[in-house]
Protein backbone atom coordinates (compact mmCIF):
# COMPACT_ATOMS: atom_id res chain seq x y z
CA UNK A 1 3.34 -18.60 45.67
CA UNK A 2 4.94 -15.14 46.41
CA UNK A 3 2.34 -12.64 46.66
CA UNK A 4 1.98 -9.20 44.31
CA UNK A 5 3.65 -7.13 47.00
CA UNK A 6 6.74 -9.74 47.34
CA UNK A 7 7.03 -10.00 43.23
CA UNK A 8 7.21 -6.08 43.33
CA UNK A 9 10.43 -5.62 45.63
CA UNK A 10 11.96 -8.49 44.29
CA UNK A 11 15.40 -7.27 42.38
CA UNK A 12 16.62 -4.84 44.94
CA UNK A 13 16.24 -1.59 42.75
CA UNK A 14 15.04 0.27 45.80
CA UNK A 15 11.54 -0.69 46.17
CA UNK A 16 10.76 -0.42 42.36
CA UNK A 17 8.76 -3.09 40.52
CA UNK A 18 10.09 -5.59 37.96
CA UNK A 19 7.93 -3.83 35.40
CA UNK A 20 9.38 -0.47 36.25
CA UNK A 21 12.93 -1.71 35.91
CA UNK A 22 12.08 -3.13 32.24
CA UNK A 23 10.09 -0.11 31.11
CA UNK A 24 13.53 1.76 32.01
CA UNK A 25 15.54 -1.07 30.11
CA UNK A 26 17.88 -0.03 27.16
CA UNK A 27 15.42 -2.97 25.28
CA UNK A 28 12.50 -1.14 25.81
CA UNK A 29 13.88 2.36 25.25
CA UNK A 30 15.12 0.90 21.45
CA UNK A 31 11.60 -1.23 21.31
CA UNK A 32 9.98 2.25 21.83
CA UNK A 33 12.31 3.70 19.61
CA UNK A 34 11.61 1.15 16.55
CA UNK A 35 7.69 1.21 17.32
CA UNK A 36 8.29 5.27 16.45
CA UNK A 37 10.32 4.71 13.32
CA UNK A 38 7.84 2.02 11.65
CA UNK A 39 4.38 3.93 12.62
CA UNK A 40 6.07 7.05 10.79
CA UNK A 41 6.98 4.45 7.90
CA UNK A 42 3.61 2.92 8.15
CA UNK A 43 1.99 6.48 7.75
CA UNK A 44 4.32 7.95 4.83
CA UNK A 45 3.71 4.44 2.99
CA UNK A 46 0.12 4.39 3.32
CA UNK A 47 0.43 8.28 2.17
CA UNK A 48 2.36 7.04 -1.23
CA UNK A 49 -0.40 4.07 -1.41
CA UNK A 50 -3.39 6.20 -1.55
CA UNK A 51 -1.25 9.34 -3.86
CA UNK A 52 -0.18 6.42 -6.16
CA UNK A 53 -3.78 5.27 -5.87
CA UNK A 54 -5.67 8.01 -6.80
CA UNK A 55 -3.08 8.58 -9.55
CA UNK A 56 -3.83 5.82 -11.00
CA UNK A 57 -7.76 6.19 -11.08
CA UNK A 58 -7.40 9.88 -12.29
CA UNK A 59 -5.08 9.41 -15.32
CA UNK A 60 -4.95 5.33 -16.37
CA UNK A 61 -8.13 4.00 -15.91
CA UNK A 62 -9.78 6.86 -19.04
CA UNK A 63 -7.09 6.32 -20.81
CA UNK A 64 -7.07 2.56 -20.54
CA UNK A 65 -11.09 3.22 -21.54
CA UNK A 66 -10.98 4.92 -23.96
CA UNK A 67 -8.15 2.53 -26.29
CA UNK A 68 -10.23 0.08 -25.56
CA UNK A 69 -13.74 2.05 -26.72
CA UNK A 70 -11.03 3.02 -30.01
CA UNK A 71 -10.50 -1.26 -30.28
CA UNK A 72 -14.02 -2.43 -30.10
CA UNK A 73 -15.02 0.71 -32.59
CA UNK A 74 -11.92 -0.38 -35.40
CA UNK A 75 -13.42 -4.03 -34.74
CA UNK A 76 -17.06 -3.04 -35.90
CA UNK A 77 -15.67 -0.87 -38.85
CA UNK A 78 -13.64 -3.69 -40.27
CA UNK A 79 -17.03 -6.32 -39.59
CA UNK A 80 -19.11 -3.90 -41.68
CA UNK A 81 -16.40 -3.76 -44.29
CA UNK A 82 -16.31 -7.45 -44.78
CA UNK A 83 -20.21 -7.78 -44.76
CA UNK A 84 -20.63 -5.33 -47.43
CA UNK A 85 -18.02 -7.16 -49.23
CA UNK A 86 -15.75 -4.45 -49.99
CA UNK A 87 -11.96 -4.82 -49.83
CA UNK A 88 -10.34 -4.75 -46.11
CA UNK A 89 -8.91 -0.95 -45.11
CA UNK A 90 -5.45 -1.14 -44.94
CA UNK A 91 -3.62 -1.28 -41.66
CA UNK A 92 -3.09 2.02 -39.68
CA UNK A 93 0.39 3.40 -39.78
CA UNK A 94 2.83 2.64 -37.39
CA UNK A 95 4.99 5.26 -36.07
């Protein structure tokens, strides 16, 4: 088994080491290169995740509350109506 010192002048790239030689690769300078692009994307996407997010809890979720606190109230209203026997309200008008 060749020993560390024999595996690291192996190639004949003036005394460099394998590793050296394929940090210095075209393949590593575009793995590099890619590894760059997709942390920026990574970054700006987890940026429109937490804007969309936040959006989200700030505007929808009242909203989404508060049709449903209209629902449940129109639900009782038209219960009450029936128990006291009186005739049903009509519907509400559609737009």
């Amino acid at each position: 088994m060749p020993t560390s010192s024999a595996l690291s002048k192996r190639g004949g790239d003036g005394g460099d080491g394998i590793l050296a030689a394929l940090s210095r690769s075209q393949v590593a300078a575009h793995g590099r290169e890619a590894a760059a692009v997709a942390k920026k994307l990574l970054r700006s996407t987890g940026k429109a995740a937490w804007i969309a997010g936040t959006t989200f809890l700030v505007l929808v979720v009242p909203l989404i509350i508060e049709m449903d606190r209209e629902q449940q109230l129109n639900d009782l209203e038209l219960q009450q109506q029936t128990l006291l026997g009186g005739a049903p309200p009509p519907p509400p008008p559609t737009k």
